[in-house]
Protein backbone atom coordinates (compact mmCIF):
# COMPACT_ATOMS: atom_id res chain seq x y z
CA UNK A 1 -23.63 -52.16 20.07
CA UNK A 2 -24.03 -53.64 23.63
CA UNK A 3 -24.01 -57.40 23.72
CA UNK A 4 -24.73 -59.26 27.01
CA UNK A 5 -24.86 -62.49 27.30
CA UNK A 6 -25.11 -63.70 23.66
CA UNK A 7 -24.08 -66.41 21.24
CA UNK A 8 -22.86 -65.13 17.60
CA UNK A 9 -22.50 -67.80 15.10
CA UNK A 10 -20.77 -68.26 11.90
CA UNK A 11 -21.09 -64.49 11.86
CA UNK A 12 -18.73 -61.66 10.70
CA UNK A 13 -18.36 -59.21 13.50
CA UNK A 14 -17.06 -55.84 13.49
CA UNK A 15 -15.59 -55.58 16.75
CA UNK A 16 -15.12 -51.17 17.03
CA UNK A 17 -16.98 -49.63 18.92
CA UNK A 18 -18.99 -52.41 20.96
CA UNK A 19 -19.11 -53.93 24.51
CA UNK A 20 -19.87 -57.80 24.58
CA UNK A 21 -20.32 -58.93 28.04
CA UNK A 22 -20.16 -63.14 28.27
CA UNK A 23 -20.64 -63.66 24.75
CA UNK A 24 -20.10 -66.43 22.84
CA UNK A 25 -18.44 -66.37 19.69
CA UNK A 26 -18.08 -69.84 17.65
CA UNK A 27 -16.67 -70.14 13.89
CA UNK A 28 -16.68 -66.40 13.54
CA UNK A 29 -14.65 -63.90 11.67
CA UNK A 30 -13.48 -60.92 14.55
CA UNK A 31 -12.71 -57.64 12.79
CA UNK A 32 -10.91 -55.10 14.48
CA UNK A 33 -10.18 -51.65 12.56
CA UNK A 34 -8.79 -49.57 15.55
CA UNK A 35 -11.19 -47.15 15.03
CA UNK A 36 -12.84 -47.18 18.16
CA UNK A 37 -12.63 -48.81 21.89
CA UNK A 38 -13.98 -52.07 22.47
CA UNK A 39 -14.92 -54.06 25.43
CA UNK A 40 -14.51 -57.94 25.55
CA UNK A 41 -15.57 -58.92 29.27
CA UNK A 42 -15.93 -62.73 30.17
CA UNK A 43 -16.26 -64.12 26.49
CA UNK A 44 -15.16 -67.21 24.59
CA UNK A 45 -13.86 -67.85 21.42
CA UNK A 46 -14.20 -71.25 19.55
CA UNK A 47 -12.93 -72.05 16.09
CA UNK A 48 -12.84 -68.02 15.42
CA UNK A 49 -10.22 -66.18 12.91
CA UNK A 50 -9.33 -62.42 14.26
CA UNK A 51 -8.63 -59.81 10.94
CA UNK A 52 -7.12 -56.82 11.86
CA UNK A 53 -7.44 -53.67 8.88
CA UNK A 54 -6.90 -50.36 9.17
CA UNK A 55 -5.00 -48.37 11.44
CA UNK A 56 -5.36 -51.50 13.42
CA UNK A 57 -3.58 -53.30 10.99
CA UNK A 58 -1.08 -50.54 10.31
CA UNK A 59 -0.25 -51.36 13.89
CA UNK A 60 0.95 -54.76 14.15
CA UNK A 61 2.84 -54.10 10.38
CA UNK A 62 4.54 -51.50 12.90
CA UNK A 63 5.46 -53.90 15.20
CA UNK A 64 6.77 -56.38 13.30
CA UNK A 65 8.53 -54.27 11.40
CA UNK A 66 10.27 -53.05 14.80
CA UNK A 67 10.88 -56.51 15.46
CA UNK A 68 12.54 -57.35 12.20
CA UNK A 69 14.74 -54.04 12.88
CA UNK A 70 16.22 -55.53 16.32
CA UNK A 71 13.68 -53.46 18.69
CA UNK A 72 12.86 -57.17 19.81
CA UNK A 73 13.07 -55.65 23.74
CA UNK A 74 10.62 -52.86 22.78
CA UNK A 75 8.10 -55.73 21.55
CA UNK A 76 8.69 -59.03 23.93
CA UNK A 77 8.15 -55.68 26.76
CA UNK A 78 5.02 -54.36 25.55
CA UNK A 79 3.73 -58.27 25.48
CA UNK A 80 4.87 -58.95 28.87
CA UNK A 81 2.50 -56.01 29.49
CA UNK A 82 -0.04 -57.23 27.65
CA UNK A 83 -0.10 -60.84 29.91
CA UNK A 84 -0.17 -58.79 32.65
CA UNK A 85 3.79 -59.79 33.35
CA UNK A 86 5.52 -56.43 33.87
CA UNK A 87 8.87 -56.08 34.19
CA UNK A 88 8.56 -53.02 35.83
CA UNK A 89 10.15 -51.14 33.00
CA UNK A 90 7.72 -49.35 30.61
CA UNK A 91 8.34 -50.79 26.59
CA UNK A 92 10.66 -48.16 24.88
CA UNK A 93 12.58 -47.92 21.83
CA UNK A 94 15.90 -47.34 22.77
């Protein structure tokens, strides 16, 4: 699915494999599998929950389970990434 421009309401919204471009998204439930790419370009989010499932969710169970083991580098890295903060050292397990 493309989206441009549109408001989803109260709505359950399987997030793989679209693009929403300036969407609106208000009391919604955001599923992401980690199936497939998505795009999220200029939207906003009010009063939304995000599920992860899948190999999505097998994901962050991965990372906090790296966490909990003392890789706590490997993870506060990779989310300094994520903001766009780099350290200038790529997140590795060491």
């Amino acid at each position: 699915m493309i989206a441009d421009n549109m408001t989803f309401k109260g709505k359950s919204v399987i997030l793989d494999g679209s693009s929403f471009y300036s969407c609106e998204f208000d009391g919604c439930i955001l599923v992401f599998n980690g199936l497939l790419p998505v795009t999220l370009e200029g939207c906003s989010f009010s009063d939304c929950s995000w599920e992860f499932s899948g190999p999505a969710r097998n994901t962050v169970n991965f990372m906090k389970a790296l966490y909990e083991s003392g890789a706590t580098d490997l993870i506060e890295n990779t989310l300094q990434d994520i903001r766009g903060e780099s350290t200038g050292r790529e997140p590795t397990l060491q």
